[in-house]
C-alpha atoms as a PDB file:
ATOM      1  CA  UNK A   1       4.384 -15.638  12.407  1.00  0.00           C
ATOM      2  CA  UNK A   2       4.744 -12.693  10.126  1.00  0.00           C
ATOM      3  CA  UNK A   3       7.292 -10.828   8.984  1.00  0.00           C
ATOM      4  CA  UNK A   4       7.580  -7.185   7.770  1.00  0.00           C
ATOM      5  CA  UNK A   5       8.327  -8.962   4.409  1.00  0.00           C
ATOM      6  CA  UNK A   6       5.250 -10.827   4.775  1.00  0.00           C
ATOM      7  CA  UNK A   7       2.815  -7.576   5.351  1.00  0.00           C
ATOM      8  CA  UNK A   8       3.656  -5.472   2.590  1.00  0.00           C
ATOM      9  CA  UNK A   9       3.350  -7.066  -0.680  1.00  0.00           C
ATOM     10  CA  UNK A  10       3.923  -4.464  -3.280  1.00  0.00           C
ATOM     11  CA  UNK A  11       3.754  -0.692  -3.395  1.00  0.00           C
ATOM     12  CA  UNK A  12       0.600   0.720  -5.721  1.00  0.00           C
ATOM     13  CA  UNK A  13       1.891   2.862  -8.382  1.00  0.00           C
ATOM     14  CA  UNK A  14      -0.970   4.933  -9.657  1.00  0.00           C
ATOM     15  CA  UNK A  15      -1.873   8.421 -11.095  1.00  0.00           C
ATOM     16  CA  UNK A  16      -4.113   9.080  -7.820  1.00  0.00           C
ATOM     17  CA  UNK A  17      -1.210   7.839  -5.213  1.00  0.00           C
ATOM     18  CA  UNK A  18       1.544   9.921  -6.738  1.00  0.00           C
ATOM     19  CA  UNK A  19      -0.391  13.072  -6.310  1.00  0.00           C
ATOM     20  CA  UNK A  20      -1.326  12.183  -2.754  1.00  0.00           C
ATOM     21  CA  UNK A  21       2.317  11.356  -2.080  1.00  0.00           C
ATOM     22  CA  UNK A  22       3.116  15.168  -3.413  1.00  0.00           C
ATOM     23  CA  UNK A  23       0.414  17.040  -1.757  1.00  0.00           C
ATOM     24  CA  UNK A  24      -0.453  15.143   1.512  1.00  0.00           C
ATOM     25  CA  UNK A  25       2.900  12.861   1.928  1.00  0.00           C
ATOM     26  CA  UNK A  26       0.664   9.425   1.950  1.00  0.00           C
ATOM     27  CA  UNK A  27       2.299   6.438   0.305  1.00  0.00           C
ATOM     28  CA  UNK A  28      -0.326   3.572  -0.834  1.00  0.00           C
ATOM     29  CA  UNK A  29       0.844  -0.205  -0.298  1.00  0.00           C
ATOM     30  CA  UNK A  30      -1.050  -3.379  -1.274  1.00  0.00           C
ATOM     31  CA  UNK A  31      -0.472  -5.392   2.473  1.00  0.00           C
ATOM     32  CA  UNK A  32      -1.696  -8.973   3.217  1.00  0.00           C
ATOM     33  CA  UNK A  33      -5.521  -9.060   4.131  1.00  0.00           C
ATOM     34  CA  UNK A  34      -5.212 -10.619   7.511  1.00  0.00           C
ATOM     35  CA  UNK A  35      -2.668  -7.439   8.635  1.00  0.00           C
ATOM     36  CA  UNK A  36      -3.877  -4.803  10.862  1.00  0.00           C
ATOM     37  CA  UNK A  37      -2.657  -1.205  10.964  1.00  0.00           C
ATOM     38  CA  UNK A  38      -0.047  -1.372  14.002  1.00  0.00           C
ATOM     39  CA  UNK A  39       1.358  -4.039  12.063  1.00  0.00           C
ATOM     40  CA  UNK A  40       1.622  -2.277   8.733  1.00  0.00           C
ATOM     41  CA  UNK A  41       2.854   0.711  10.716  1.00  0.00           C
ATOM     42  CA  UNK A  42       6.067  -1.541  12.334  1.00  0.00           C
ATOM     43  CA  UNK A  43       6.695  -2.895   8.691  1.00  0.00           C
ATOM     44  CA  UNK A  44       6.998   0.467   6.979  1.00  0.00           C
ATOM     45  CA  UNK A  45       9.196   2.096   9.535  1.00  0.00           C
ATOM     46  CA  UNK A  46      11.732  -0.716   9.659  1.00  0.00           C
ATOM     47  CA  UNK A  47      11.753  -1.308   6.538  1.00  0.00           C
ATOM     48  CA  UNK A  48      12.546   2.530   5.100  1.00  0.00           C
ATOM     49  CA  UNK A  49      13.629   3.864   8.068  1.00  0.00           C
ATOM     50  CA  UNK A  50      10.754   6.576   8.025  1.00  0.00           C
ATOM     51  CA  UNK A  51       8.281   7.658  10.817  1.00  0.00           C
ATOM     52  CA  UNK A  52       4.460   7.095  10.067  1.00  0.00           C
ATOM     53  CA  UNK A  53       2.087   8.789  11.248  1.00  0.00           C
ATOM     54  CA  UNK A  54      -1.123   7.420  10.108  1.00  0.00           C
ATOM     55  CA  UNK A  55      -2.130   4.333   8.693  1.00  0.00           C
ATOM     56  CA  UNK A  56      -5.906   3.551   6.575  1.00  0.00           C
ATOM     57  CA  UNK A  57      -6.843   0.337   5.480  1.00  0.00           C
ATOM     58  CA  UNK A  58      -9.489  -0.420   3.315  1.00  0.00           C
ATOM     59  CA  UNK A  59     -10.584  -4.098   1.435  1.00  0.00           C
ATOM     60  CA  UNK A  60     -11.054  -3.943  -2.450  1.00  0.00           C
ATOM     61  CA  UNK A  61     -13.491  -6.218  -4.051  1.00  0.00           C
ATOM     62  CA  UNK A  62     -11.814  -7.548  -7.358  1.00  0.00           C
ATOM     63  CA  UNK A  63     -13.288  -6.639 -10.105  1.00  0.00           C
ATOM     64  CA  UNK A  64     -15.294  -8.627 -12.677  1.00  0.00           C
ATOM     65  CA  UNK A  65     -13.607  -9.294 -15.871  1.00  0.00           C
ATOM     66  CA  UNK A  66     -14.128 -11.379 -19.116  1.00  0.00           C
ATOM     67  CA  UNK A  67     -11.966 -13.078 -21.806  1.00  0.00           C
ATOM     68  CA  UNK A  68     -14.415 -13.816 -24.749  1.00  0.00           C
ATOM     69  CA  UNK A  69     -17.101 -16.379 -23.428  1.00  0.00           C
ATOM     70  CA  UNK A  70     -15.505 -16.955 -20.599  1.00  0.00           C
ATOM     71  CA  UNK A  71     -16.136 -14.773 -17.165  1.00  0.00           C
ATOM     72  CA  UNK A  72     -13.775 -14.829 -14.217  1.00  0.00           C
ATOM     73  CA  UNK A  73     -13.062 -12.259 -11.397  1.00  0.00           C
ATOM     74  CA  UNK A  74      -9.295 -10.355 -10.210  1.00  0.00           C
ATOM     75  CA  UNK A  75      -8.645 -11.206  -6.563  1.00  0.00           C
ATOM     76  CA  UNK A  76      -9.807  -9.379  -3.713  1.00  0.00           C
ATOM     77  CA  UNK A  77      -6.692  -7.339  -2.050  1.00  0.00           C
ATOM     78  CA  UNK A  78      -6.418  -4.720   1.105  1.00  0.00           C
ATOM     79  CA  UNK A  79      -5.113  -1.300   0.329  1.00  0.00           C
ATOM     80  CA  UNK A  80      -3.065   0.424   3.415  1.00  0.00           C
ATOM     81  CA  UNK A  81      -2.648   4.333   2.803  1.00  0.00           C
ATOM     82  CA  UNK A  82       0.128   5.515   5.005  1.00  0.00           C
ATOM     83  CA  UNK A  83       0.800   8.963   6.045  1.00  0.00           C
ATOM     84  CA  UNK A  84       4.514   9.761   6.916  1.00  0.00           C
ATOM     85  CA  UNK A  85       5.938  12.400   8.917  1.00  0.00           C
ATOM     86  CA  UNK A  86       6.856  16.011   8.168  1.00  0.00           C
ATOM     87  CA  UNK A  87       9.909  15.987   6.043  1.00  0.00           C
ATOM     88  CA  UNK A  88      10.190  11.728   5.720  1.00  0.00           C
ATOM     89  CA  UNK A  89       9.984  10.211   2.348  1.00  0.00           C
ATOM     90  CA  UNK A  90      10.009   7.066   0.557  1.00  0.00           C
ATOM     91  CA  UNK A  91      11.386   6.896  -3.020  1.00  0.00           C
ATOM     92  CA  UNK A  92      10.578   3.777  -4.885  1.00  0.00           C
ATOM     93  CA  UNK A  93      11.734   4.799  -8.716  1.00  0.00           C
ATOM     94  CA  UNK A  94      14.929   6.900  -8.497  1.00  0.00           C
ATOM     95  CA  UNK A  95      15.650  10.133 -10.998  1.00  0.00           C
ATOM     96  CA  UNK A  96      11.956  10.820 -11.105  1.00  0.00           C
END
């Protein structure tokens, strides 16, 4: 069984989601890869109290990386880009 605790992993802190959180009110999570949206959806609005309006998924191959002679690859992860509300917001680093 999951819980909201288990769908969202970690918020994505980037350049690109900061400006989409300013202009179009979208907050970008990294969410477990067997989650679907109306589950993402519940998990966000319980836990920050917020209304959502939209939720987009999308899988992200991991990327191929090497350390010297030796190759290897970062994991594969799914990206949920949620779209609040008029007026809701979610604040993950206070004073900025």
């Amino acid at each position: 069984m999951k819980t909201i605790y288990n769908v969202l992993i970690k918020p994505r802190l980037t350049e690109k989601g900061s400006i989409q959180k300013e202009l179009a009110n979208q907050v970008v999570f990294i969410v477990d890869r067997r989650a679907n949206k109306i589950e993402i959806k519940e998990a966000v609005e319980k836990l920050f109290k917020v209304k959502v309006l939209a939720v987009n998924t999308m899988n992200v191959k991991g990327k191929p990386k090497r350390m010297g002679r030796f190759e290897g690859r970062r994991s594969d992860y799914k990206k949920a880009i949620v779209t609040l509300h008029e007026g809701e917001k979610i604040e993950f680093i206070e004073g900025v």
